[in-house]
N, C-alpha and C. Protein backbone atom coordinates (compact mmCIF):
# COMPACT_ATOMS: atom_id res chain seq x y z
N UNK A 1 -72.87 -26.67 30.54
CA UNK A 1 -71.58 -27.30 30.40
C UNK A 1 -71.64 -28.48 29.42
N UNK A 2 -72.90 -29.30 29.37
CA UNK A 2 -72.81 -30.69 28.63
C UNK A 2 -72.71 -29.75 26.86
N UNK A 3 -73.74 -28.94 27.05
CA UNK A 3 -74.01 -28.17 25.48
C UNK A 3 -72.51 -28.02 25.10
N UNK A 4 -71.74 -27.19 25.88
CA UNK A 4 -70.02 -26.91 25.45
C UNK A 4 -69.33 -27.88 25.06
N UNK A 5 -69.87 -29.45 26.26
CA UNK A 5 -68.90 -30.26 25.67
C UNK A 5 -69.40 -31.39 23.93
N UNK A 6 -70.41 -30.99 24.19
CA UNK A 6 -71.42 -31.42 23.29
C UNK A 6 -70.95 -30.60 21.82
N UNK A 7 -70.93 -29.29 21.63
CA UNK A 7 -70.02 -28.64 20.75
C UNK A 7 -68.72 -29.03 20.20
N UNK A 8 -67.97 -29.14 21.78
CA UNK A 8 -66.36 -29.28 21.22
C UNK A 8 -66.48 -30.47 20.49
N UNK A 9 -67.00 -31.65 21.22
CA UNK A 9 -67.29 -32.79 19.96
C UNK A 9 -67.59 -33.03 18.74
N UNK A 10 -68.66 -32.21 18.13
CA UNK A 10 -68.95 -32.01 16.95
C UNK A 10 -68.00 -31.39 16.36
N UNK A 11 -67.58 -29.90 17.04
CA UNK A 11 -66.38 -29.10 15.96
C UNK A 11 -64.95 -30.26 15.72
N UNK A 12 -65.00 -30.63 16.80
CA UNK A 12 -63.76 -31.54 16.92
C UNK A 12 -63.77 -32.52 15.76
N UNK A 13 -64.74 -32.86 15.61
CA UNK A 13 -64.51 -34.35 14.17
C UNK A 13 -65.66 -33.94 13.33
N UNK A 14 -64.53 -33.87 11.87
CA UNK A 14 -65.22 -33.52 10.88
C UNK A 14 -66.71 -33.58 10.30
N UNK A 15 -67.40 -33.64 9.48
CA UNK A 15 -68.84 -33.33 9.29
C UNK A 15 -68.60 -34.71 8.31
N UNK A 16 -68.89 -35.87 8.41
CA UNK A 16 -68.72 -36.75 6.70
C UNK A 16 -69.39 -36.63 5.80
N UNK A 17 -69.03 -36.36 4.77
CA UNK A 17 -69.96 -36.06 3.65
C UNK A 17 -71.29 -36.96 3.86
N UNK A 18 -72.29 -36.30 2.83
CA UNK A 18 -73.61 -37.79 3.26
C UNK A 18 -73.45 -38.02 1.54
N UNK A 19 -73.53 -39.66 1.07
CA UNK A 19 -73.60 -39.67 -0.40
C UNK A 19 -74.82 -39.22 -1.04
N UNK A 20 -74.58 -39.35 -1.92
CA UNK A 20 -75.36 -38.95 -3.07
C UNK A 20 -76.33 -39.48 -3.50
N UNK A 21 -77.61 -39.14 -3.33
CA UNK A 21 -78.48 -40.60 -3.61
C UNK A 21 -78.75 -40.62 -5.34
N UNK A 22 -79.79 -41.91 -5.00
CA UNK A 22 -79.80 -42.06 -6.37
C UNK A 22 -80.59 -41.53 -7.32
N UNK A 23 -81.10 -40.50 -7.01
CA UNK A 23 -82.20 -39.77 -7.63
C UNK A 23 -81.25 -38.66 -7.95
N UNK A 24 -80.18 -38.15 -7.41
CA UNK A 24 -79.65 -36.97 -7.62
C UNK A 24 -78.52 -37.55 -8.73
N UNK A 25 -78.15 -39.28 -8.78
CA UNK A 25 -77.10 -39.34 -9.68
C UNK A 25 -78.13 -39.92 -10.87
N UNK A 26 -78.95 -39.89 -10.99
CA UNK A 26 -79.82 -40.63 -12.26
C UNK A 26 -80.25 -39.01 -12.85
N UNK A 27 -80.63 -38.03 -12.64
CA UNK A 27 -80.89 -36.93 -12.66
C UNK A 27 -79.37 -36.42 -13.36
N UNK A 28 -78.41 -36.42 -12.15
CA UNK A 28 -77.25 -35.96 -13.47
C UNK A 28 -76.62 -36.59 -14.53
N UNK A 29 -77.18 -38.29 -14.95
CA UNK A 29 -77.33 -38.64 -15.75
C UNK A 29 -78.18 -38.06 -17.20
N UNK A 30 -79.16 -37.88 -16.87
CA UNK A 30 -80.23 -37.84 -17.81
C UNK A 30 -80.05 -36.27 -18.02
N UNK A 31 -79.46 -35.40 -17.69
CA UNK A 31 -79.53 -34.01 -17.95
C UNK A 31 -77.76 -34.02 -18.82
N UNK A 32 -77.18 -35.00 -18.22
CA UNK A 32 -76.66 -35.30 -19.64
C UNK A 32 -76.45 -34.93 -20.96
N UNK A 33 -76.13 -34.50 -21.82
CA UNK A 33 -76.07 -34.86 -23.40
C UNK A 33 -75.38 -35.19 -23.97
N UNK A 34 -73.40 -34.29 -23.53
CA UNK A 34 -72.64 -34.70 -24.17
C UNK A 34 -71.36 -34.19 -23.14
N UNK A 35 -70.69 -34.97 -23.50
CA UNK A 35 -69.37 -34.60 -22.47
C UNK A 35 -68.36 -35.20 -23.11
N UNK A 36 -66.89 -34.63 -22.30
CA UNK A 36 -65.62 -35.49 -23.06
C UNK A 36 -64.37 -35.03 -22.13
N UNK A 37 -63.81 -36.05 -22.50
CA UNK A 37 -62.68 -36.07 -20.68
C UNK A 37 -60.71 -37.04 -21.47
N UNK A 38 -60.29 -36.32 -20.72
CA UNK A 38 -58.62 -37.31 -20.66
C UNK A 38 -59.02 -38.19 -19.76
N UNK A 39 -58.75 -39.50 -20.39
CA UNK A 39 -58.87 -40.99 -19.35
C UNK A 39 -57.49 -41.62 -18.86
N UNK A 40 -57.45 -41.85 -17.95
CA UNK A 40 -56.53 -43.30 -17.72
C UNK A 40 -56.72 -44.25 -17.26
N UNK A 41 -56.69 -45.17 -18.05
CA UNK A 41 -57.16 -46.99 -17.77
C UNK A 41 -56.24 -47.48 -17.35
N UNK A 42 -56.40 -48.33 -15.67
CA UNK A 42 -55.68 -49.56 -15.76
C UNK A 42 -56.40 -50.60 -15.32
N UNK A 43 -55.56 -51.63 -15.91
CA UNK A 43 -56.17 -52.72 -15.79
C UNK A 43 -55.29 -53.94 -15.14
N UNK A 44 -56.26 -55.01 -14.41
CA UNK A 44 -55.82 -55.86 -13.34
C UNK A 44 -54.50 -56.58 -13.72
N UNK A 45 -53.72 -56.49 -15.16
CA UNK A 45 -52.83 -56.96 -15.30
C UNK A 45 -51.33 -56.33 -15.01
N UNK A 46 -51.91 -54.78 -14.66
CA UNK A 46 -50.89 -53.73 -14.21
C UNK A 46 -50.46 -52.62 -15.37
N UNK A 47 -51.98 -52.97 -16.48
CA UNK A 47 -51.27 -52.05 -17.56
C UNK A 47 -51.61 -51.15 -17.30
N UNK A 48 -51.06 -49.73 -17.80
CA UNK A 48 -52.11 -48.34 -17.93
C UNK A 48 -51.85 -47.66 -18.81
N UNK A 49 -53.07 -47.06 -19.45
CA UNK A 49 -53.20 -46.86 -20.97
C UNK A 49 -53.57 -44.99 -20.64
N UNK A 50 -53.77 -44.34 -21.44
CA UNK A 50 -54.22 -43.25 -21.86
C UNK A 50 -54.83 -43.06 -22.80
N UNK A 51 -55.83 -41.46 -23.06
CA UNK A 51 -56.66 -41.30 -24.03
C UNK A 51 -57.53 -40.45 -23.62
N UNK A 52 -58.32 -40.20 -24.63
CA UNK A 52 -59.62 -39.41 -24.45
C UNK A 52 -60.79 -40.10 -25.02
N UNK A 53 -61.76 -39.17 -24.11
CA UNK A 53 -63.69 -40.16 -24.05
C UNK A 53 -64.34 -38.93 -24.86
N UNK A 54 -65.12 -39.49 -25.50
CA UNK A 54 -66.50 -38.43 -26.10
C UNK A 54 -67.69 -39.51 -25.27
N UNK A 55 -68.98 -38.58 -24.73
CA UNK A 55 -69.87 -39.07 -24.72
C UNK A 55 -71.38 -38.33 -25.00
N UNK A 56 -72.28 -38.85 -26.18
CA UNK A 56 -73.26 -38.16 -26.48
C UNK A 56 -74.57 -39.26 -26.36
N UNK A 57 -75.25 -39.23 -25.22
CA UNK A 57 -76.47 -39.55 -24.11
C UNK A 57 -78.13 -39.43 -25.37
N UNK A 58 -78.43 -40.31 -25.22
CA UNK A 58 -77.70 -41.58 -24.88
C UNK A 58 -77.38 -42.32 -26.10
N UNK A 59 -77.26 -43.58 -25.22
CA UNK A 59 -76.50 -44.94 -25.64
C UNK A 59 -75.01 -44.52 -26.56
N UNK A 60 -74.40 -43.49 -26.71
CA UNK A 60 -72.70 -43.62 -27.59
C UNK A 60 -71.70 -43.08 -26.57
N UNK A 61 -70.53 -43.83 -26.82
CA UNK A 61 -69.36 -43.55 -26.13
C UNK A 61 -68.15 -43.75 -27.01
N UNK A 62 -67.46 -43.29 -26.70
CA UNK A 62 -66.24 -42.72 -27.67
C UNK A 62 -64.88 -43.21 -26.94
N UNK A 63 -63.67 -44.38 -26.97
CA UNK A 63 -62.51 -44.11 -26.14
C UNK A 63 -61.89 -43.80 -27.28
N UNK A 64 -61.09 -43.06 -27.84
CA UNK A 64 -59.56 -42.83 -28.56
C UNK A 64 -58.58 -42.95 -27.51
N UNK A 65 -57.52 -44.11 -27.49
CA UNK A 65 -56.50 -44.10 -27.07
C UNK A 65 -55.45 -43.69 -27.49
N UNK A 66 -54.58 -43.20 -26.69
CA UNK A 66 -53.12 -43.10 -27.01
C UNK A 66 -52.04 -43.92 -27.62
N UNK A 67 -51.33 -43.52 -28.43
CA UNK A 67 -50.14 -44.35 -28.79
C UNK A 67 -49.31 -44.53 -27.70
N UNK A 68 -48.45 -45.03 -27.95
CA UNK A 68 -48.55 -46.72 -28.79
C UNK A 68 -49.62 -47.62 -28.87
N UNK A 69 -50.87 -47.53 -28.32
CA UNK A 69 -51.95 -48.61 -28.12
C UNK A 69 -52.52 -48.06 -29.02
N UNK A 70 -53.25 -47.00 -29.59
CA UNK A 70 -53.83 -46.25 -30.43
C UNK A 70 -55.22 -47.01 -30.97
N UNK A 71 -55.75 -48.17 -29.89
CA UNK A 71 -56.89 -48.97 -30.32
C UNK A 71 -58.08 -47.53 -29.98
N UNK A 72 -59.07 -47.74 -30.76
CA UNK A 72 -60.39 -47.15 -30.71
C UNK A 72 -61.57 -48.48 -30.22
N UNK A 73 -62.29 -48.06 -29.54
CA UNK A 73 -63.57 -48.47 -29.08
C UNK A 73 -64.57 -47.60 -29.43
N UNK A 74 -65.86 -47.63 -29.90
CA UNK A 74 -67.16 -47.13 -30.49
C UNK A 74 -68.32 -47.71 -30.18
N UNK A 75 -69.03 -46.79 -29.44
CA UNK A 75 -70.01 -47.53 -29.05
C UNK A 75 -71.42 -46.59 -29.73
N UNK A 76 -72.14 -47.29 -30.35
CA UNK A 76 -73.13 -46.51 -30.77
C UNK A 76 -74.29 -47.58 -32.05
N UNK A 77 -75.54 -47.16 -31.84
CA UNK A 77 -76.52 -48.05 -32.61
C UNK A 77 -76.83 -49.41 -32.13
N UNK A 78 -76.61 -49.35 -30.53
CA UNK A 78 -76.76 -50.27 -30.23
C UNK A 78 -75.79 -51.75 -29.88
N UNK A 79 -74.39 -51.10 -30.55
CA UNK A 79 -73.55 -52.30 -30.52
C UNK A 79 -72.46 -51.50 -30.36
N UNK A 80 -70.90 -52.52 -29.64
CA UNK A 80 -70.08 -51.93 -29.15
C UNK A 80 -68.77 -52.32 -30.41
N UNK A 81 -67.72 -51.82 -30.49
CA UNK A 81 -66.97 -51.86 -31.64
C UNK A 81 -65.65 -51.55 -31.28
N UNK A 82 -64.47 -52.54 -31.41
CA UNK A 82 -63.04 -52.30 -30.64
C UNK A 82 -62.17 -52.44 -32.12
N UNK A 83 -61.69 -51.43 -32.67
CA UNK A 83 -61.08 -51.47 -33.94
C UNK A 83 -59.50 -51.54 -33.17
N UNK A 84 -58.61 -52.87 -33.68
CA UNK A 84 -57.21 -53.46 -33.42
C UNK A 84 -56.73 -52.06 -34.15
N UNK A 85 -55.89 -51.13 -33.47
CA UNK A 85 -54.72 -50.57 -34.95
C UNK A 85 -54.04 -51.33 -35.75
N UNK A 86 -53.59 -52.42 -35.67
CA UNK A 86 -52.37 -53.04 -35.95
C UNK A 86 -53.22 -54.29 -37.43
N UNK A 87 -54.70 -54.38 -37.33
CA UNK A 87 -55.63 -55.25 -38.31
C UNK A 87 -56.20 -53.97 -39.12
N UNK A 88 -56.08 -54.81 -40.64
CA UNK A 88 -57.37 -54.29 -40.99
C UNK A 88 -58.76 -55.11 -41.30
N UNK A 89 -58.83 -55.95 -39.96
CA UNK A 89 -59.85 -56.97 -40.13
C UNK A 89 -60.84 -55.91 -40.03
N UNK A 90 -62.19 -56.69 -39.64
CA UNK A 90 -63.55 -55.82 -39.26
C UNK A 90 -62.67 -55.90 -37.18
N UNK A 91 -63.42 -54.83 -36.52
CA UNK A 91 -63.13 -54.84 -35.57
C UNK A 91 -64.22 -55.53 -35.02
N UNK A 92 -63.90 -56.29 -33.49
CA UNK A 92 -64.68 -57.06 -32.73
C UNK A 92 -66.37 -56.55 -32.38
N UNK A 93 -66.84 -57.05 -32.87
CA UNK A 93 -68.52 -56.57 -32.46
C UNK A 93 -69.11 -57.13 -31.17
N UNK A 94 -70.11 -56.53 -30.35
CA UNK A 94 -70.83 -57.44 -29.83
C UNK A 94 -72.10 -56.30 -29.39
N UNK A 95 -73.23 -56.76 -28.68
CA UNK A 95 -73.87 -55.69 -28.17
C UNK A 95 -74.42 -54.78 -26.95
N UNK A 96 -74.98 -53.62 -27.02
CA UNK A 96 -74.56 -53.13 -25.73
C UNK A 96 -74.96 -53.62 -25.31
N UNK A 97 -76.00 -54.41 -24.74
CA UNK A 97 -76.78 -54.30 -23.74
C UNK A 97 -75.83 -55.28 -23.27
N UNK A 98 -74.82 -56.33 -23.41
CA UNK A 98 -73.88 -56.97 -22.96
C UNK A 98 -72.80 -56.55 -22.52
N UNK A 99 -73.06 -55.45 -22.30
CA UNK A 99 -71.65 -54.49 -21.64
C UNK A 99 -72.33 -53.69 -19.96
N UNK A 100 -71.85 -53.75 -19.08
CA UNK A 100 -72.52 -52.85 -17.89
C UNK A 100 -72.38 -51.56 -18.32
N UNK A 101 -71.80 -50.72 -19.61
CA UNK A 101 -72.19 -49.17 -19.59
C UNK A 101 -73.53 -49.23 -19.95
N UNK A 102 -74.04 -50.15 -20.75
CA UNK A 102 -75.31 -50.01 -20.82
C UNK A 102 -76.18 -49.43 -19.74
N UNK A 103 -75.99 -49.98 -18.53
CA UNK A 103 -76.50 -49.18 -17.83
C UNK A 103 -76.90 -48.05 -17.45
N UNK A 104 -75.85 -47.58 -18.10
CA UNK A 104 -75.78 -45.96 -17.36
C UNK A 104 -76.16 -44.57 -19.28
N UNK A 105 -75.82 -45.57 -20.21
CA UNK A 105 -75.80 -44.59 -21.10
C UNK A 105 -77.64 -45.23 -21.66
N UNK A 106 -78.32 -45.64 -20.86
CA UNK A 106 -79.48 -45.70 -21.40
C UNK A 106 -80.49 -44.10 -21.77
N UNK A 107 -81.69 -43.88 -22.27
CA UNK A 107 -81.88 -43.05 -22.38
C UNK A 107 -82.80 -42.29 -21.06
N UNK A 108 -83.42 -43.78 -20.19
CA UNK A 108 -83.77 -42.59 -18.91
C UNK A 108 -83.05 -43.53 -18.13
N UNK A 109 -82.21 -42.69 -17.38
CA UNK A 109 -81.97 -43.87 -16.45
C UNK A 109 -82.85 -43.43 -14.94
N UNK A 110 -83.11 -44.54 -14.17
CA UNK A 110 -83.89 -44.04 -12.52
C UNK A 110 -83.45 -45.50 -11.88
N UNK A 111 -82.45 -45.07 -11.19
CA UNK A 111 -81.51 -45.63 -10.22
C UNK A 111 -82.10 -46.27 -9.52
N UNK A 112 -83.09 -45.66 -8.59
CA UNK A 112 -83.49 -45.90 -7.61
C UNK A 112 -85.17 -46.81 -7.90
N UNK A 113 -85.65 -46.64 -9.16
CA UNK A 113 -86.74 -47.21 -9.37
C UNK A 113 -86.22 -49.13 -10.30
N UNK A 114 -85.25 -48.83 -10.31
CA UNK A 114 -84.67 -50.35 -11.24
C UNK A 114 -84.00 -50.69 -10.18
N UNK A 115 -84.20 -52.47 -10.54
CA UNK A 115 -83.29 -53.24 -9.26
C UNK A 115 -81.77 -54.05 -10.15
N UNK A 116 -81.30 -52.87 -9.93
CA UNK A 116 -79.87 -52.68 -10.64
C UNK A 116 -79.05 -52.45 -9.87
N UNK A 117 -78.92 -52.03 -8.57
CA UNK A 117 -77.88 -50.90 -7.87
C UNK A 117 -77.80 -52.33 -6.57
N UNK A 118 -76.62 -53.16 -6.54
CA UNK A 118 -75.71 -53.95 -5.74
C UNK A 118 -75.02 -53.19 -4.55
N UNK A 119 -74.90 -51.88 -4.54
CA UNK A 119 -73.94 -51.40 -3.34
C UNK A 119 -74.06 -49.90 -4.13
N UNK A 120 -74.67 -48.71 -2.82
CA UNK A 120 -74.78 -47.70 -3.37
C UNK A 120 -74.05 -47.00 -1.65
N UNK A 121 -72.67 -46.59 -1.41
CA UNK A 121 -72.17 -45.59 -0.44
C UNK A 121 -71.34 -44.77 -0.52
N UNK A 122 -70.84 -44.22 0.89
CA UNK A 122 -70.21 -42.91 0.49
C UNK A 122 -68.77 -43.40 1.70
N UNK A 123 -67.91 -43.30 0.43
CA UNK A 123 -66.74 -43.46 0.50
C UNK A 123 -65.09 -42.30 0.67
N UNK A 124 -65.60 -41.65 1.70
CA UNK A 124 -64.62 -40.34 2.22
C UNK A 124 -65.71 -39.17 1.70
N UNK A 125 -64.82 -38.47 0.45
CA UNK A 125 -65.61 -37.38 -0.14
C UNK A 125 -66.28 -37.43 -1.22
N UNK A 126 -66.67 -39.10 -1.46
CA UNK A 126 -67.10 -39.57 -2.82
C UNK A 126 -67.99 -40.45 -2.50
N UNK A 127 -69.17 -40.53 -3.40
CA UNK A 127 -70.14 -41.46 -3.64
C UNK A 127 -70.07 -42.99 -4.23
N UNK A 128 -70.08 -44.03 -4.21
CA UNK A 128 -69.84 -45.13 -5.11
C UNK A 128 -71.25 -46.03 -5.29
N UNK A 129 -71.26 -46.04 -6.37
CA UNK A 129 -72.65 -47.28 -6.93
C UNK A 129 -72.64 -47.81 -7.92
N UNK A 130 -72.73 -49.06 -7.11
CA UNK A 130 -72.87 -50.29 -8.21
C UNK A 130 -73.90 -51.38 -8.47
N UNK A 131 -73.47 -50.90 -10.14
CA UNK A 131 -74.84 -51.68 -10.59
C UNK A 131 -74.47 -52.92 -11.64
N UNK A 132 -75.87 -53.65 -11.90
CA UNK A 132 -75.72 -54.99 -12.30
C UNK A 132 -76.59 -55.10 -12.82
N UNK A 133 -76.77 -55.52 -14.08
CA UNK A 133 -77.95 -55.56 -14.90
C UNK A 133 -78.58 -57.10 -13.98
N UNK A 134 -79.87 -57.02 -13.22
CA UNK A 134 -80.65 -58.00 -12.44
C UNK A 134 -80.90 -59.65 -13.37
N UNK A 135 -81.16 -59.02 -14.78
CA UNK A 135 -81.32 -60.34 -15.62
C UNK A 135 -80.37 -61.03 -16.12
N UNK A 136 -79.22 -60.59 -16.20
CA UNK A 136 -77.67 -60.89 -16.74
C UNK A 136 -76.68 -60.35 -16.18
N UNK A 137 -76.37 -60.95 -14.90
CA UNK A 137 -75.45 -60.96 -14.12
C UNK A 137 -73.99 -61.18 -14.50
N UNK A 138 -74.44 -62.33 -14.97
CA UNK A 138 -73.20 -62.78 -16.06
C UNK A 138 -72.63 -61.65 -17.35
N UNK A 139 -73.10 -60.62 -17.00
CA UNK A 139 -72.65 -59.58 -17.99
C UNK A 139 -71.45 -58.86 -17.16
N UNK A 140 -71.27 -58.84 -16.11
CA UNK A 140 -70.38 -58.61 -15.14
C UNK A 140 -70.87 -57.01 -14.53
N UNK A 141 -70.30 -56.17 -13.81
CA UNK A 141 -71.11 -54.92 -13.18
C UNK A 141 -70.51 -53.58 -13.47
N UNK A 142 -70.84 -52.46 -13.01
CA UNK A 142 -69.94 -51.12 -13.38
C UNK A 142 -70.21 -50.64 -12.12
N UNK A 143 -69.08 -50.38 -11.42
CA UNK A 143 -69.31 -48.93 -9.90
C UNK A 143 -68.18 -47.84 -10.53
N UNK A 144 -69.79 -47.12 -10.16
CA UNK A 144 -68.99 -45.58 -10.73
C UNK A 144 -68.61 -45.07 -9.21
N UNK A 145 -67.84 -43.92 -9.41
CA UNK A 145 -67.69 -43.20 -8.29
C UNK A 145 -67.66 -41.80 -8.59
N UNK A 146 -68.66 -40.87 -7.73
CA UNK A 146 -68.92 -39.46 -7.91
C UNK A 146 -68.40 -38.51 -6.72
N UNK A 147 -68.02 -37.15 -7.48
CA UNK A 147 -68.17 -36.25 -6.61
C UNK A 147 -69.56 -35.06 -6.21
N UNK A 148 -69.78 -34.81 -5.18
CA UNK A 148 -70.70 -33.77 -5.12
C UNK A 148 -70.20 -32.52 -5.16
N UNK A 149 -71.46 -31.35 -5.36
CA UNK A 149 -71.19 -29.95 -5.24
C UNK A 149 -70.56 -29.78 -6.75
N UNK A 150 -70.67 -29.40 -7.36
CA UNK A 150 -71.87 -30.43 -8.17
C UNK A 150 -71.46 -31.88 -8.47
N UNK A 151 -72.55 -32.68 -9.04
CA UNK A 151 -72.60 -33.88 -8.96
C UNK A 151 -71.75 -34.09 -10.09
N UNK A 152 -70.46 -34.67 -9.90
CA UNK A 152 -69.58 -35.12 -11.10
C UNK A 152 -68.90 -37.00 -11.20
N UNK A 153 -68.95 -37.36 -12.67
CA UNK A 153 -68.02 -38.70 -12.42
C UNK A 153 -67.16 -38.56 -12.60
N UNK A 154 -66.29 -39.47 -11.37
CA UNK A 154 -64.82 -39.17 -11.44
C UNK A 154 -63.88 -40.14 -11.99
N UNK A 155 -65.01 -41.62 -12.16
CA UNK A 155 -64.45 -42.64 -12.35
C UNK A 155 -64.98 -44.19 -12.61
N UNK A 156 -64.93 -45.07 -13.16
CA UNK A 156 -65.52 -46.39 -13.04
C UNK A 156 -64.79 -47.17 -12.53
N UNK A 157 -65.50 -48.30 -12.42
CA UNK A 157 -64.53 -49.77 -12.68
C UNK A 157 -65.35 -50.59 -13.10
N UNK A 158 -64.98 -51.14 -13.92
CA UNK A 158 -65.84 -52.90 -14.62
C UNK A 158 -65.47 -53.55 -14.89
N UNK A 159 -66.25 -54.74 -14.70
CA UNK A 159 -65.98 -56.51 -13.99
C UNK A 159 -66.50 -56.84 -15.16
N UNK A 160 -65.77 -57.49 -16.34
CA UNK A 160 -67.08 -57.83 -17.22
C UNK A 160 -66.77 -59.66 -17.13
N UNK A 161 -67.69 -60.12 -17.93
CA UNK A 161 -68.03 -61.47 -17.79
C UNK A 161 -67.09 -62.40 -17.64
N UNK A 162 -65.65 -62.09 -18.13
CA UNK A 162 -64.73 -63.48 -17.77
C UNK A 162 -64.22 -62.99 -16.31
N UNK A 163 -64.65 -62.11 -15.54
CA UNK A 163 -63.87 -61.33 -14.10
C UNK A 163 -62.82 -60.71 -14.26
N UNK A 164 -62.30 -60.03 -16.06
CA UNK A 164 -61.49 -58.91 -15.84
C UNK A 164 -61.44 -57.50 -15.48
N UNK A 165 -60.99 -56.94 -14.45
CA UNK A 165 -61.65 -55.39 -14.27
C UNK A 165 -60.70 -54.78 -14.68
N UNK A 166 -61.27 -53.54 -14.68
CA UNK A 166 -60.79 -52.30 -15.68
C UNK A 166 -60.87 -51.21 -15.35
N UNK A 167 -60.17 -50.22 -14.37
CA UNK A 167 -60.57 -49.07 -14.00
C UNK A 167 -60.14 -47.61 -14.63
N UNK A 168 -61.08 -46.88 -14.82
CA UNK A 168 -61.01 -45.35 -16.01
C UNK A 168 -61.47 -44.61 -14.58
N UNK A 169 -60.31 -43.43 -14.83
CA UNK A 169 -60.06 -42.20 -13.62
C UNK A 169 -59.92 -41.18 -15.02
N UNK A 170 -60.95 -40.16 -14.86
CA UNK A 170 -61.72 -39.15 -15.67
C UNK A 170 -60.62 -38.07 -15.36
N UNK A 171 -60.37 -37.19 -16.04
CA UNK A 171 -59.49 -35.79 -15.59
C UNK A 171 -60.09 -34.59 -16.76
N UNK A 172 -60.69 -33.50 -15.88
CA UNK A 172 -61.18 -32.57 -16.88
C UNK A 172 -62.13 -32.82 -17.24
N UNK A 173 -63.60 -33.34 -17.05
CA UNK A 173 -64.20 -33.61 -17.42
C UNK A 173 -65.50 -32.68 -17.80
N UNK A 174 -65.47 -32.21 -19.03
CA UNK A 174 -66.26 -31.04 -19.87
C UNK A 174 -67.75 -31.50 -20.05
N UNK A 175 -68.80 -31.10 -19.86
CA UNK A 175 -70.26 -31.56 -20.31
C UNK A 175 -70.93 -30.47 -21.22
N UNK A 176 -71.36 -30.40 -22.12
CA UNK A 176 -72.39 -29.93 -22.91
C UNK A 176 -72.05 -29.42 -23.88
N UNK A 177 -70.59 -29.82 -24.38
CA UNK A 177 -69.94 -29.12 -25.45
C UNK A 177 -70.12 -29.83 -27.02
N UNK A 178 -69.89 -29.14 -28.25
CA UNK A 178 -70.68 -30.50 -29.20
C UNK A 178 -69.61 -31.04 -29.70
N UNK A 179 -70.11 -32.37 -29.63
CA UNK A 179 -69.69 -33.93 -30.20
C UNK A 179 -70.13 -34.37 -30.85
N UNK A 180 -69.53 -34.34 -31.80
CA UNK A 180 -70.24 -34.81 -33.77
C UNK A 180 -70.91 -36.58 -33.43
N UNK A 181 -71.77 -36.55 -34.10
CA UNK A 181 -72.70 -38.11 -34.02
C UNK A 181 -71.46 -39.29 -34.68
N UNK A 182 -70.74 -38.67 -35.60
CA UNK A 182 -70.28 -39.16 -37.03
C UNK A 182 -68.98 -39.99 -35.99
N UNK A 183 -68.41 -39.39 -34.59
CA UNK A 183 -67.55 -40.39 -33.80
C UNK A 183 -68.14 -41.69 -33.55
N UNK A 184 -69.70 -41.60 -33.40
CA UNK A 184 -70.36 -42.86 -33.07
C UNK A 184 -70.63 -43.35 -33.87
N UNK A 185 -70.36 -43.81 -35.03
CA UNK A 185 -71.27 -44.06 -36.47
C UNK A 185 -69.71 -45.37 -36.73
N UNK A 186 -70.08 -46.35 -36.30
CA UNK A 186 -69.44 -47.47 -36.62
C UNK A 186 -68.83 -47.99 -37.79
N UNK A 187 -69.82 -48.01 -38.74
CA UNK A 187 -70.34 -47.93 -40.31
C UNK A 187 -68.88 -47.06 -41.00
N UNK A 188 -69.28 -46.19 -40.16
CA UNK A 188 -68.57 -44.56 -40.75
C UNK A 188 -67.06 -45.02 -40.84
N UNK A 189 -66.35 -45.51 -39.50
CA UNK A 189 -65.28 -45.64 -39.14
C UNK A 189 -64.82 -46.76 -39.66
N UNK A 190 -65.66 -47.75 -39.75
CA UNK A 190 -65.08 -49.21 -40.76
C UNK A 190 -64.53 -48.69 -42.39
N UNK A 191 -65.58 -47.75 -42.74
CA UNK A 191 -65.17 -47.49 -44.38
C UNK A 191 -64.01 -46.58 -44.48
N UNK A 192 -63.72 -45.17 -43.85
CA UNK A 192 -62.67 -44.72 -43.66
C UNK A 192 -61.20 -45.51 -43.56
N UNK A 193 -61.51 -46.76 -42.13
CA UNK A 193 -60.26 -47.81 -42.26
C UNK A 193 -59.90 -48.38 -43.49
N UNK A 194 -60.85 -48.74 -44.17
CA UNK A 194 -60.56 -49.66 -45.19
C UNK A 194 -59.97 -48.67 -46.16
N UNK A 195 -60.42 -47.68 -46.48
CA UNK A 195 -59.99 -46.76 -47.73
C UNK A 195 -58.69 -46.72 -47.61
């Protein structure tokens, strides 16, 4: 009789997912190469933007936004690059390793062997972990959030150094398809503007 009631209990309330550890999300990191997704950003001021991501592993990332905003971000060679539509100044430089994607678009990443990861749980049917570069805090942090079966990102958020956050919700998100280098090529995209 206890076994029966012992059953109905279990069938009775759901199974909770168990998260994802960090060996299984550093792993679908690094197997990685190239991917590309429709984004939508909003941010703590209530804006929300649209666009699409290229990403080719490591270290480059790609946002093309949508019009009316139609700003580009480029990340690649080490440094990050926000070209204004509306200037034809040089666009804002600075470098990655001062950004929390650094984290994740390094070339090995191991989650669980770096003391990077601030809060790593499982949040309904999703994984969340967040990390913080240990030596520069003051760089502010990135929590991604994943799905399992297979292991997918569904989403970020990042805190960067003055405490503005910024959250990107992924839709469609394609991996291993090719993505020309020449999106990441900074250089490339400054001389084109100017012409």
């Amino acid at each position: 009789m206890r076994l029966i009631s012992a059953l109905c209990v279990i069938l009775a309330n759901p199974v909770a997912a168990e998260k994802i550890s960090l060996n299984e999300i550093s792993a679908y990191f690094n197997n990685m190469v190239t991917a590309e997704a429709q984004f939508s950003q909003f941010s703590d001021t209530g804006e929300t933007t649209t666009g699409r991501l290229y990403i080719r592993r490591p270290g480059r990332i790609r946002f093309e936004y949508d019009p009316p905003d139609a700003t580009l971000v480029v990340v690649g060679g080490g440094q990050v690059a926000v070209f204004d539509p509306k200037s034809r100044d040089e666009p804002l430089r600075f470098p990655l390793r001062h950004s929390p994607l650094n984290l994740v678009l390094e070339r090995e990443v191991d989650l669980a062997q770096r003391d990077m990861v601030v809060a790593h749980f499982e949040a309904g049917s999703e994984t969340a972990v967040t990390l913080q570069d240990p030596e520069n805090p003051d760089y502010g942090f990135i929590q991604l959030i994943f799905t399992d079966n297979p292991v997918q990102l569904r989403q970020w958020v990042v805190q960067d150094n003055s405490g503005g956050r910024t959250q990107i919700v992924l839709d469609s998100l394609t991996e291993g398809g090719r993505v020309s280098n020449v999106l990441f090529n900074i250089q490339y995209e400054m001389q084109k503007r100017s012409e």
